[in-house]
C-alpha atoms as a PDB file:
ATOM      1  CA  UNK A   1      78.417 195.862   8.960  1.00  0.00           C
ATOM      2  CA  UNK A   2      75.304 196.227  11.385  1.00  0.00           C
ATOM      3  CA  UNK A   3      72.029 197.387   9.593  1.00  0.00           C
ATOM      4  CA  UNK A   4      71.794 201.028  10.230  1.00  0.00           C
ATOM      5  CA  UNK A   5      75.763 201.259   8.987  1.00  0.00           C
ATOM      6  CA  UNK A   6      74.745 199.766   6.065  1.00  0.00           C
ATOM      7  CA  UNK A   7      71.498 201.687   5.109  1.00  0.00           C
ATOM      8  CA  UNK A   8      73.701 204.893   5.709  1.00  0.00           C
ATOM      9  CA  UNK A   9      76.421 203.611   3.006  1.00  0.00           C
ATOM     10  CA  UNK A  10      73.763 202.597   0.526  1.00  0.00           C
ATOM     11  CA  UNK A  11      72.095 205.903   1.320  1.00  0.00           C
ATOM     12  CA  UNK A  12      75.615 208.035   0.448  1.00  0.00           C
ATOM     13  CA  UNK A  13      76.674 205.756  -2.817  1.00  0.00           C
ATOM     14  CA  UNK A  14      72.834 206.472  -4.152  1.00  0.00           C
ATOM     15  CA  UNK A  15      73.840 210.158  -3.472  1.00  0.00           C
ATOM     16  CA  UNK A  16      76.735 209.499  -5.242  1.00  0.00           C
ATOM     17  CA  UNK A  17      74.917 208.796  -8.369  1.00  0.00           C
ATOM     18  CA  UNK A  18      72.575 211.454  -7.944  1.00  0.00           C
ATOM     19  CA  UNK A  19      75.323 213.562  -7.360  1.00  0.00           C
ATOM     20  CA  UNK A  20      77.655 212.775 -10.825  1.00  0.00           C
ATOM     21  CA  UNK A  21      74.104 213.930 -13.026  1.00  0.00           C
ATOM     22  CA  UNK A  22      73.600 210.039 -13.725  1.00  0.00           C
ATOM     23  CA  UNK A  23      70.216 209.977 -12.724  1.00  0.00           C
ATOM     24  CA  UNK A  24      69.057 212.554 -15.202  1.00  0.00           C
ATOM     25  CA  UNK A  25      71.705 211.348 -18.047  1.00  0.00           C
ATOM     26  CA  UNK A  26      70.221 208.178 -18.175  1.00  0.00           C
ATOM     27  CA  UNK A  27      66.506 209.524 -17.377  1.00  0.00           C
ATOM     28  CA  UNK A  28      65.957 207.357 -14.233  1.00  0.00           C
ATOM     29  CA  UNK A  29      66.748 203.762 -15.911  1.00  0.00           C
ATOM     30  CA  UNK A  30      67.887 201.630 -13.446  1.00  0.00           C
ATOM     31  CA  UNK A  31      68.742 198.997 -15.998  1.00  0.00           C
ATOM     32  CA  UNK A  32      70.824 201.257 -17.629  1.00  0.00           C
ATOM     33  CA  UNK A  33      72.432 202.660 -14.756  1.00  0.00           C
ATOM     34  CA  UNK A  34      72.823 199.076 -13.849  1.00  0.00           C
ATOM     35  CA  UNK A  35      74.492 198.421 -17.085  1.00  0.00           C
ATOM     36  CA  UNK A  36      76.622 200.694 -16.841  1.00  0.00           C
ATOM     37  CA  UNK A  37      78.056 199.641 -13.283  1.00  0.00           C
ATOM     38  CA  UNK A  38      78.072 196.316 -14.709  1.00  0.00           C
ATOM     39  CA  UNK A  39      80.249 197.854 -17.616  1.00  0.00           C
ATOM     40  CA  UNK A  40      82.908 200.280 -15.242  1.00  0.00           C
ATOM     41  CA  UNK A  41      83.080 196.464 -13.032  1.00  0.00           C
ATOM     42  CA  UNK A  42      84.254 194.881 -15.799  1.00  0.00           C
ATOM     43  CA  UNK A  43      87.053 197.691 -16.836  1.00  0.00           C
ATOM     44  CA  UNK A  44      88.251 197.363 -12.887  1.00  0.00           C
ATOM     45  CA  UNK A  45      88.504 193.531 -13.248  1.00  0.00           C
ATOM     46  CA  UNK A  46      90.531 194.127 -16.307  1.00  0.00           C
ATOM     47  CA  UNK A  47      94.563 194.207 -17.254  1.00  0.00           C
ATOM     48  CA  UNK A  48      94.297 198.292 -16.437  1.00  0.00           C
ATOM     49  CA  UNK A  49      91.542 198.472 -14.258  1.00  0.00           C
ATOM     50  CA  UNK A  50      93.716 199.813 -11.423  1.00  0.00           C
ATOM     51  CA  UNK A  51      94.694 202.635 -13.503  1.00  0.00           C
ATOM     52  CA  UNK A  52      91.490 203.232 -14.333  1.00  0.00           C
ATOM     53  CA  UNK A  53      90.492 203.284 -10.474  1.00  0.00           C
ATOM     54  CA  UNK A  54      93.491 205.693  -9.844  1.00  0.00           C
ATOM     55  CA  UNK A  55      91.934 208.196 -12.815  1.00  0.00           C
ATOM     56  CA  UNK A  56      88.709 208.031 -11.324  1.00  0.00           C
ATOM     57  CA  UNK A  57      89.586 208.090  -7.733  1.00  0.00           C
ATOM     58  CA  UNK A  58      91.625 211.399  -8.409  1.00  0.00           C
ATOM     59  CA  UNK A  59      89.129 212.913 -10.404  1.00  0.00           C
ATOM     60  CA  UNK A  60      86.784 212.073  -8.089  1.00  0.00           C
ATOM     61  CA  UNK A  61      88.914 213.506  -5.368  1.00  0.00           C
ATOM     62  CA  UNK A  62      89.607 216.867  -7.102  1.00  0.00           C
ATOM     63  CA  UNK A  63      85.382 217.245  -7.657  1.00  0.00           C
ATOM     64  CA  UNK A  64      84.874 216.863  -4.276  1.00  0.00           C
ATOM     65  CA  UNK A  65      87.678 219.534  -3.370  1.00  0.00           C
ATOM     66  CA  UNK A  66      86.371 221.991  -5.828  1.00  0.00           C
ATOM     67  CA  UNK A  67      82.583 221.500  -4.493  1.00  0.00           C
ATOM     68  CA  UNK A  68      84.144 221.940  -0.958  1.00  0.00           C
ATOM     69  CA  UNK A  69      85.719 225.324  -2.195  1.00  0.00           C
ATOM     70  CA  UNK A  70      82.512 226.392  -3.957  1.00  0.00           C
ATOM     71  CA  UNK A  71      80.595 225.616  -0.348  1.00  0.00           C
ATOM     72  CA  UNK A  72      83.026 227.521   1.798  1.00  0.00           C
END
């Protein structure tokens, strides 16, 4: 991935955070935030971690549909 890709990514997953409230939830503490990614890579390296994935990657899909709908 050349520099400028990557920045972009980094740049969008950061949004992501922003985006699910965690920044203010966990009042801008990056170790906790970091804690907590630590935690959710654990539950993905685990014996259900791809059902886990699947939950969030649905509910993650039907949040962006409904913020879509709200935009249009």
């Amino acid at each position: 991935m050349q520099r400028r890709e990557r920045t972009r990514h980094l740049i969008e997953l950061g949004g992501l955070v922003a985006k699910a409230g965690l920044v203010d939830l966990a009042h801008d503490d990056r170790a906790a935030l970091y804690g907590a990614f630590l935690d959710l890579a654990d539950q993905i390296k685990s014996a259900g971690g791809a059902g886990a994935l699947l939950l969030w990657r649905r509910r993650g899909q039907r949040a962006f549909a409904a913020d879509a709908e709200r935009e249009a």
